[in-house]
C-alpha atoms as a PDB file:
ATOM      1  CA  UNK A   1       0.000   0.000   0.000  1.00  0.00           C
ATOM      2  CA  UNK A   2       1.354   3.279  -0.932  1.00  0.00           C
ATOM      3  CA  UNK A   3       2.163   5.892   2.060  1.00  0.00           C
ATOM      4  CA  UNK A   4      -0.167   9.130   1.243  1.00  0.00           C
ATOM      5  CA  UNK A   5       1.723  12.437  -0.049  1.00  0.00           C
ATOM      6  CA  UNK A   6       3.157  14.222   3.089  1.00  0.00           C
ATOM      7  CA  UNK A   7       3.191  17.736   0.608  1.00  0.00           C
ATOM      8  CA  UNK A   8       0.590  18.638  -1.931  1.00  0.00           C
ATOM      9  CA  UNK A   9       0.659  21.872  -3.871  1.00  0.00           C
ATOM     10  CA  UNK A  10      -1.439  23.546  -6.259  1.00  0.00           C
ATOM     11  CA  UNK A  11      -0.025  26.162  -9.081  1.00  0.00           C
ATOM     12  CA  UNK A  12      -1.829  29.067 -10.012  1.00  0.00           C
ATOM     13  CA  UNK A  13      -2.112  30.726 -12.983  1.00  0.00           C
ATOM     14  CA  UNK A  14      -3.933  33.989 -13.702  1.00  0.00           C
ATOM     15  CA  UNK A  15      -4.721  37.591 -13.272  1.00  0.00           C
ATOM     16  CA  UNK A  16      -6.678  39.317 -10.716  1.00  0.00           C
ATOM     17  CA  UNK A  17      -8.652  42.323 -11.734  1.00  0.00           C
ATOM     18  CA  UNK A  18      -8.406  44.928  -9.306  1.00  0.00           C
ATOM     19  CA  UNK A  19      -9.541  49.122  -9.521  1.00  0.00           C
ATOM     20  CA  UNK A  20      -6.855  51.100 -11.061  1.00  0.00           C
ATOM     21  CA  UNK A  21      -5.932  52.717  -7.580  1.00  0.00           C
ATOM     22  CA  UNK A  22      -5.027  49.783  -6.226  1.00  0.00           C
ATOM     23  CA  UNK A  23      -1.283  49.402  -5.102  1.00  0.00           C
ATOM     24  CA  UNK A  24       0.105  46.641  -6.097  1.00  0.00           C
ATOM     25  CA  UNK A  25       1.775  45.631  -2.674  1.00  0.00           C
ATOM     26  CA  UNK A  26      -0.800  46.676  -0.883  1.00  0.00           C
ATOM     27  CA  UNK A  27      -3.245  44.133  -2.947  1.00  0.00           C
ATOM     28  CA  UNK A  28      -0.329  41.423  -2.564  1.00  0.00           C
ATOM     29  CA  UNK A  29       0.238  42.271   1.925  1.00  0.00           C
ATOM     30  CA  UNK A  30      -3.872  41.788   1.661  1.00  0.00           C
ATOM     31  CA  UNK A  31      -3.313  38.668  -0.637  1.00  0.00           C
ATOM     32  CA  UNK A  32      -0.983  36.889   1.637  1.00  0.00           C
ATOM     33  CA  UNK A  33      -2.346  37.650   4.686  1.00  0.00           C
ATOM     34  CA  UNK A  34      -5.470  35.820   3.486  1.00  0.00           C
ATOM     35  CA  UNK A  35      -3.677  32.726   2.148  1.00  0.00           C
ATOM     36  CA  UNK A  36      -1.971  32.395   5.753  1.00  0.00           C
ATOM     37  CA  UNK A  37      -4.499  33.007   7.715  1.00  0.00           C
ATOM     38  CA  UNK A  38      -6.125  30.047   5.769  1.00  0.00           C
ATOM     39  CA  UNK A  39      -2.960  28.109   7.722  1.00  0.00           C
ATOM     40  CA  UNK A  40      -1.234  28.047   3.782  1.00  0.00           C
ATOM     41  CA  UNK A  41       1.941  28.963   2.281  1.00  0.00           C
ATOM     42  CA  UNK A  42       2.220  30.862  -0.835  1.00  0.00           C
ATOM     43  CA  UNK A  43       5.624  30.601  -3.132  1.00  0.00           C
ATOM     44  CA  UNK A  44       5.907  32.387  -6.575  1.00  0.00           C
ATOM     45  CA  UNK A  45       5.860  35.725  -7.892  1.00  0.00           C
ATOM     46  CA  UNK A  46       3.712  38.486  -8.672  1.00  0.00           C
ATOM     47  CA  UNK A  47       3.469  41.145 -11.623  1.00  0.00           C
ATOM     48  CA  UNK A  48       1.499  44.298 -12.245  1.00  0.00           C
ATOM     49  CA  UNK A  49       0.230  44.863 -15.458  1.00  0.00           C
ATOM     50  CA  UNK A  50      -1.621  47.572 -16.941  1.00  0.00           C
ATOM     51  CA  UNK A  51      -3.714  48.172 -20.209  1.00  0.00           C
ATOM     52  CA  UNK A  52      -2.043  44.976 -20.930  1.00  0.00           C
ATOM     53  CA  UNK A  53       1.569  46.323 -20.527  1.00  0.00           C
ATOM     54  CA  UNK A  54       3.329  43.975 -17.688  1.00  0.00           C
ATOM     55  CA  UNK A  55       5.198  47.136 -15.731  1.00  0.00           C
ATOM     56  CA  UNK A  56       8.856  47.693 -15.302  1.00  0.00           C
ATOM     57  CA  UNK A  57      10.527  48.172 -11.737  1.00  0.00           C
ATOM     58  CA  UNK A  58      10.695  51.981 -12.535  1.00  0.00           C
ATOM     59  CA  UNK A  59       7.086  52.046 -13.411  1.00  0.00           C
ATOM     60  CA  UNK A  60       7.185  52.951 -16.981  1.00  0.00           C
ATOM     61  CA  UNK A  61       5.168  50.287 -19.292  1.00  0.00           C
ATOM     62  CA  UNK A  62       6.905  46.832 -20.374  1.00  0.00           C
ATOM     63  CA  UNK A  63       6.361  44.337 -23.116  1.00  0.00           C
ATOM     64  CA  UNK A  64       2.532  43.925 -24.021  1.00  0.00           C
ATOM     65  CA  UNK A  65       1.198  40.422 -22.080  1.00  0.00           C
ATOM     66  CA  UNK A  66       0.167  38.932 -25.368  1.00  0.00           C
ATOM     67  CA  UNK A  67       4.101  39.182 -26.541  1.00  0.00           C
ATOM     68  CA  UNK A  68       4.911  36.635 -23.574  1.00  0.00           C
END
């Protein structure tokens, strides 16, 4: 009989749509908090995008999300 899995994880793959005054790391702090106060873990990345532009560390529009 095989032991059960002593880790499971699930990958996630998508955008959330959020108003256009929301911060970014204020939406991902809110984000977290709610996947540990579940009792979960979360481990990946996150990245803004806007008018379908992913955006650069100094803010200014990056390659177009359909290039990727």
């Amino acid at each position: 009989m095989k032991d059960p899995p002593t880790r499971k994880e699930i990958e996630i793959q998508g955008c959330i749509e959020v108003p256009p005054d929301t911060a970014a790391d204020k939406f991902i702090d809110s984000f977290l908090a709610w996947v540990e106060s579940k009792g979960l873990s979360f481990g990946g990345g996150f990245r803004e995008i806007i008018d379908g532009h992913y955006v650069n560390r100094d803010g200014s529009p990056g390659k177009l999300v359909s290039e990727e």
